[in-house]
N, C-alpha and C. Protein backbone atom coordinates (compact mmCIF):
# COMPACT_ATOMS: atom_id res chain seq x y z
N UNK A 1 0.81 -1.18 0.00
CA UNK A 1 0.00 0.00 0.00
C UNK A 1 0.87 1.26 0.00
N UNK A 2 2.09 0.98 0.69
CA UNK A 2 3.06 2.31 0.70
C UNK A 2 3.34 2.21 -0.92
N UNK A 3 3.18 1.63 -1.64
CA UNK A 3 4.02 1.85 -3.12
C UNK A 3 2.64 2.57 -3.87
N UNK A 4 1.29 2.09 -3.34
CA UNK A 4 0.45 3.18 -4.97
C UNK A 4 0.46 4.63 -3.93
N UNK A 5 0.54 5.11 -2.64
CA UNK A 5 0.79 6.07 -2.52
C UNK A 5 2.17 6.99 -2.87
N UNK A 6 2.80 6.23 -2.95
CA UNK A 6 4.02 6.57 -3.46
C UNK A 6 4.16 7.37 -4.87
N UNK A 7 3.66 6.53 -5.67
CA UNK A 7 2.71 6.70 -7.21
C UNK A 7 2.32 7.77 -7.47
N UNK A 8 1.22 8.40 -6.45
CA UNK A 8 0.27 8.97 -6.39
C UNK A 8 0.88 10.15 -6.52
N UNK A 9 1.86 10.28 -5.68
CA UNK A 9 2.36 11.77 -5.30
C UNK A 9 3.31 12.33 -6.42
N UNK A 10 3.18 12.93 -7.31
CA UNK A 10 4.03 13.33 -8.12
C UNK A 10 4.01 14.99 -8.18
N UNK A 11 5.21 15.20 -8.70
CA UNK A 11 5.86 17.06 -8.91
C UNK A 11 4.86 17.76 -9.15
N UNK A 12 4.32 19.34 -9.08
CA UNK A 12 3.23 19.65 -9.38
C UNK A 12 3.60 19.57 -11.12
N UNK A 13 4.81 20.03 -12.13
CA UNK A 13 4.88 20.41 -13.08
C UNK A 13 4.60 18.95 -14.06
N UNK A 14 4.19 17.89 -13.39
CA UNK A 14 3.73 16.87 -14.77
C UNK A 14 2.20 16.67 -14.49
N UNK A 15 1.31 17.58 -13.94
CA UNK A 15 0.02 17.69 -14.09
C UNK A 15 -0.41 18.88 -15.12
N UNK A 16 -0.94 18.48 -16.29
CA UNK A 16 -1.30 19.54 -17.32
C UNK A 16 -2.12 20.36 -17.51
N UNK A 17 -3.01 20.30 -15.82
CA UNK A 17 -3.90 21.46 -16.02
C UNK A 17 -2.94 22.72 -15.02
N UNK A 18 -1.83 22.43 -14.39
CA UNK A 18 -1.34 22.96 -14.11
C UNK A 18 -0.82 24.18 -14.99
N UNK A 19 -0.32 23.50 -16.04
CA UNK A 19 0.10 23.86 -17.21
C UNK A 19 -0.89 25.00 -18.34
N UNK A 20 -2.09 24.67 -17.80
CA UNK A 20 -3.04 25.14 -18.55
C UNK A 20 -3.96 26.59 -17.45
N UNK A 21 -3.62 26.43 -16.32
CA UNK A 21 -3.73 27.72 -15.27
C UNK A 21 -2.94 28.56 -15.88
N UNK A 22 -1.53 27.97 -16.13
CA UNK A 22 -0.59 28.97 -15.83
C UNK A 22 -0.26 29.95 -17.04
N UNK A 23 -0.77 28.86 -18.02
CA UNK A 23 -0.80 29.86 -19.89
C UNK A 23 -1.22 30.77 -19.92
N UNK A 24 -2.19 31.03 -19.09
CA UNK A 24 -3.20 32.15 -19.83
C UNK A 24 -3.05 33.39 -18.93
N UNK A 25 -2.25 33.70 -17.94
CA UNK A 25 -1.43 35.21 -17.43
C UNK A 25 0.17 34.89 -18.30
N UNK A 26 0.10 33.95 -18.58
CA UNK A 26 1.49 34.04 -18.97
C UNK A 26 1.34 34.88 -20.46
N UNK A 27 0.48 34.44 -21.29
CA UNK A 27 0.13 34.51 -22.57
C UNK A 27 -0.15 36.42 -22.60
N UNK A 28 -0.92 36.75 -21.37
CA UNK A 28 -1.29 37.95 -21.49
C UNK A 28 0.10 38.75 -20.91
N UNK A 29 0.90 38.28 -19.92
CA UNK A 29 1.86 39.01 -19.72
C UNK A 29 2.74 39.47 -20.97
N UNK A 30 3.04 38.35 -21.41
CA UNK A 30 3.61 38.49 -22.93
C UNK A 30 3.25 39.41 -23.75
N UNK A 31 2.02 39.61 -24.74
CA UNK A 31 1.26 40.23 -25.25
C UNK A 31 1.15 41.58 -24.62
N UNK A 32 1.21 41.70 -23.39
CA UNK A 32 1.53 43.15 -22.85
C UNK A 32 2.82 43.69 -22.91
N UNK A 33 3.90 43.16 -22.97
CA UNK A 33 5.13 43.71 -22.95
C UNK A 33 5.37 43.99 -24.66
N UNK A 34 4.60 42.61 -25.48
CA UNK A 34 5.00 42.95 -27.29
C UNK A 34 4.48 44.64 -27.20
N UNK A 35 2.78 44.50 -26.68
CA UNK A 35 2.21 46.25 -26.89
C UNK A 35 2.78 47.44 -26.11
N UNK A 36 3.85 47.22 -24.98
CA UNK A 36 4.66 48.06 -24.62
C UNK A 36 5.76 48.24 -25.56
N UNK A 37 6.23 47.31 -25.90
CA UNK A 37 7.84 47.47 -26.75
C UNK A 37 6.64 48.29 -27.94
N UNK A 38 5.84 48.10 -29.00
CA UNK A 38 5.12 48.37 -30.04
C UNK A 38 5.07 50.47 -30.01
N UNK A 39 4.74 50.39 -28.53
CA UNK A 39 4.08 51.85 -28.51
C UNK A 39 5.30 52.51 -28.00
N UNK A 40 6.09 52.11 -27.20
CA UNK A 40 7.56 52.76 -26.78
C UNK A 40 8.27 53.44 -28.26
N UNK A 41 8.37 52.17 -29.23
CA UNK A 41 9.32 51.76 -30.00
C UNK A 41 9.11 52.80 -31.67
N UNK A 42 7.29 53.14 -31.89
CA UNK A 42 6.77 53.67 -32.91
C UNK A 42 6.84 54.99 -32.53
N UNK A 43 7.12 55.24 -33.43
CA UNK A 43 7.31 57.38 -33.62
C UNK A 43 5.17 57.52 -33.52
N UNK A 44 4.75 58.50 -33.26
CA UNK A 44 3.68 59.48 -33.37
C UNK A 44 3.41 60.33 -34.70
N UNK A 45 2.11 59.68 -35.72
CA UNK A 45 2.07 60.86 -36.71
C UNK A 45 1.97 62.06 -36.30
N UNK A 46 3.01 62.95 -37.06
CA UNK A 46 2.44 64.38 -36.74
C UNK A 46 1.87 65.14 -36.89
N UNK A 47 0.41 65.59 -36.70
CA UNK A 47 -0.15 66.50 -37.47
C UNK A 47 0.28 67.65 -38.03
N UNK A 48 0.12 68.26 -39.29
CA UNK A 48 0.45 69.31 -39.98
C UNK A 48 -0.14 70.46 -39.04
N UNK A 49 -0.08 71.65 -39.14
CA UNK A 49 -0.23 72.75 -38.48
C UNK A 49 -1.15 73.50 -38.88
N UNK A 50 -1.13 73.12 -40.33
CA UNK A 50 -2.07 73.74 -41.40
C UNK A 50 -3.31 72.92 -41.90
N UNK A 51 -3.49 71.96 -41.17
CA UNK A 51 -4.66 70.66 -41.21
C UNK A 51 -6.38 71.12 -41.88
N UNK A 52 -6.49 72.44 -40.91
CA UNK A 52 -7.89 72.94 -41.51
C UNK A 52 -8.16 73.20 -43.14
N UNK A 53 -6.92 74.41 -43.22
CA UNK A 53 -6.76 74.26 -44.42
C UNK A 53 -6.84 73.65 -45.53
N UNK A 54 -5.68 72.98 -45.30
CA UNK A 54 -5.56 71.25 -46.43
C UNK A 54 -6.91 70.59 -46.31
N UNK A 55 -7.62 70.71 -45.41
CA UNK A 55 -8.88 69.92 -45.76
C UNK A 55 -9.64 70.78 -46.37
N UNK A 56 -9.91 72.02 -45.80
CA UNK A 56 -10.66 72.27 -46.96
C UNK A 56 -10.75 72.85 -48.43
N UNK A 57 -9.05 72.58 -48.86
CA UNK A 57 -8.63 72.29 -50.24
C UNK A 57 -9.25 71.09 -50.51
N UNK A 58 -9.00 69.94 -49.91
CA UNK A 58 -9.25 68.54 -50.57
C UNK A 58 -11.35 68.80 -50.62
N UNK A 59 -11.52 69.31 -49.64
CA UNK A 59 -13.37 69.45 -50.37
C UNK A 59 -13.73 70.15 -51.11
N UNK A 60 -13.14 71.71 -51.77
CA UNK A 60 -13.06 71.88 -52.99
C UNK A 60 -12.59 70.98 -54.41
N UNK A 61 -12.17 70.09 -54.00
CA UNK A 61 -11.31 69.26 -55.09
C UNK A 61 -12.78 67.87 -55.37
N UNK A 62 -13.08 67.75 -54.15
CA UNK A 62 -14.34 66.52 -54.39
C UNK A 62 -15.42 66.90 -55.11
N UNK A 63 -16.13 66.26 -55.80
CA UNK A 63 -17.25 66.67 -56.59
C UNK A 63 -18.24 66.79 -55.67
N UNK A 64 -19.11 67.31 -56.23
CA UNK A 64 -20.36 67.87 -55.62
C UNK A 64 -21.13 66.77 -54.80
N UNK A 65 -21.83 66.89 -53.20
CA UNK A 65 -21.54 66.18 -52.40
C UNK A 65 -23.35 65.81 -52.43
N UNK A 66 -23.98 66.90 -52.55
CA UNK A 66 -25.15 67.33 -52.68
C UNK A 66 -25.78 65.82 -54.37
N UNK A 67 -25.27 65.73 -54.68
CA UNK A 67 -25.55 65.20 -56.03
C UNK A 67 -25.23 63.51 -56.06
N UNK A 68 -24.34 63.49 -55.26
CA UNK A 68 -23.78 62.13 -54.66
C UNK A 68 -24.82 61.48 -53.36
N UNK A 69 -24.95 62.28 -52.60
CA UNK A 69 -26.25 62.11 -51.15
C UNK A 69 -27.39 62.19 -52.02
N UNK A 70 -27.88 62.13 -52.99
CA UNK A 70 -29.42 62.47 -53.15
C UNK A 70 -30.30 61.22 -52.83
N UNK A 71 -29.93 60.02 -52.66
CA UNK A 71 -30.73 59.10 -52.09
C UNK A 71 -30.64 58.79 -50.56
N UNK A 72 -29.42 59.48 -50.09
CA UNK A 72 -29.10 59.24 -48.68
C UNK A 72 -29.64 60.16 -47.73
N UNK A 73 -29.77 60.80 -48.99
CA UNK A 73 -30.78 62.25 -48.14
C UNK A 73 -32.68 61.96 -47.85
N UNK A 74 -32.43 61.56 -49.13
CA UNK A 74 -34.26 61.47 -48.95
C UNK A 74 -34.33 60.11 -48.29
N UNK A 75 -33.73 58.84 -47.82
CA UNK A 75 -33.81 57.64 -46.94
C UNK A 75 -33.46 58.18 -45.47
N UNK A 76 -32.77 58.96 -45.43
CA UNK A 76 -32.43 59.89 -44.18
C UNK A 76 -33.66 60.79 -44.07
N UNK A 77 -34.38 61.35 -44.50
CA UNK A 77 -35.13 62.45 -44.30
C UNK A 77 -36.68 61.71 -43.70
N UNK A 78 -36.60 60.60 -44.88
CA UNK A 78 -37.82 59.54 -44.55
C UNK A 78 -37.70 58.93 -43.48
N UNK A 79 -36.88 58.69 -43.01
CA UNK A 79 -36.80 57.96 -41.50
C UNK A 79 -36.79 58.61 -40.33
N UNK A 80 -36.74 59.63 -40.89
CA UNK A 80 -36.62 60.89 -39.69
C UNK A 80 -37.90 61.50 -39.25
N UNK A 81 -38.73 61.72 -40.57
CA UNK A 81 -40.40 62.50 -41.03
C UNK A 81 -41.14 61.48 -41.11
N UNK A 82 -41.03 60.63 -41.71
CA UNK A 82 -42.36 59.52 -41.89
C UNK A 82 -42.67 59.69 -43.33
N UNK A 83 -42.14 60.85 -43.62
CA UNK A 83 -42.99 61.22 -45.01
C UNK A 83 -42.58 60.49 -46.20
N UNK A 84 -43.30 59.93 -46.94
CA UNK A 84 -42.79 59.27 -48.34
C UNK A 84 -42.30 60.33 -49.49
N UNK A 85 -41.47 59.65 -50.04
CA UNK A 85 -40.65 60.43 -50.98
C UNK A 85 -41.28 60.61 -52.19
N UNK A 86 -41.65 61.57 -52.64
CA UNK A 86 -42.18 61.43 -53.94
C UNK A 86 -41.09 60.63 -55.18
N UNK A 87 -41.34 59.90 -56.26
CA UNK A 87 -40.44 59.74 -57.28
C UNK A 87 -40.73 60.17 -58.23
């Protein structure tokens, strides 16, 4: 009887749910240090100074916005009013 207790008792590290507690802070510790090194390691875009501007060059440059929305307007307007759209 002293020998299947003997058996019995083994290291904690050859039980595999042991193994399976211990993955999953390990896994996240990891993954936290990759997204520390990631954000340490990457420069910051810089915004231009002149940002307002440049944008509203680039919406002079887009075609007419009014002409492009004309169904998004009246499915927007209808959902808003109730009112049916004439066609």
């Amino acid at each position: 009887m002293a020998s299947d207790s003997a058996q019995a008792v083994q290291p904690w590290w050859k039980f595999g749910y042991v193994w399976l507690v211990i993955a999953g802070p390990a896994i996240v510790v990891v993954a936290s240090l990759v997204t520390v090194y990631l954000a340490v390691s990457g420069k910051d875009p810089v915004v231009d100074e002149d940002y307002y501007r440049k944008g509203l060059e680039i919406n002079q440059t887009l075609p007419d916005k009014a002409a492009n929305m004309a169904p998004a307007t009246q499915a927007r307007n209808h959902a808003a009013t109730g009112v049916q759209a004439s066609d």
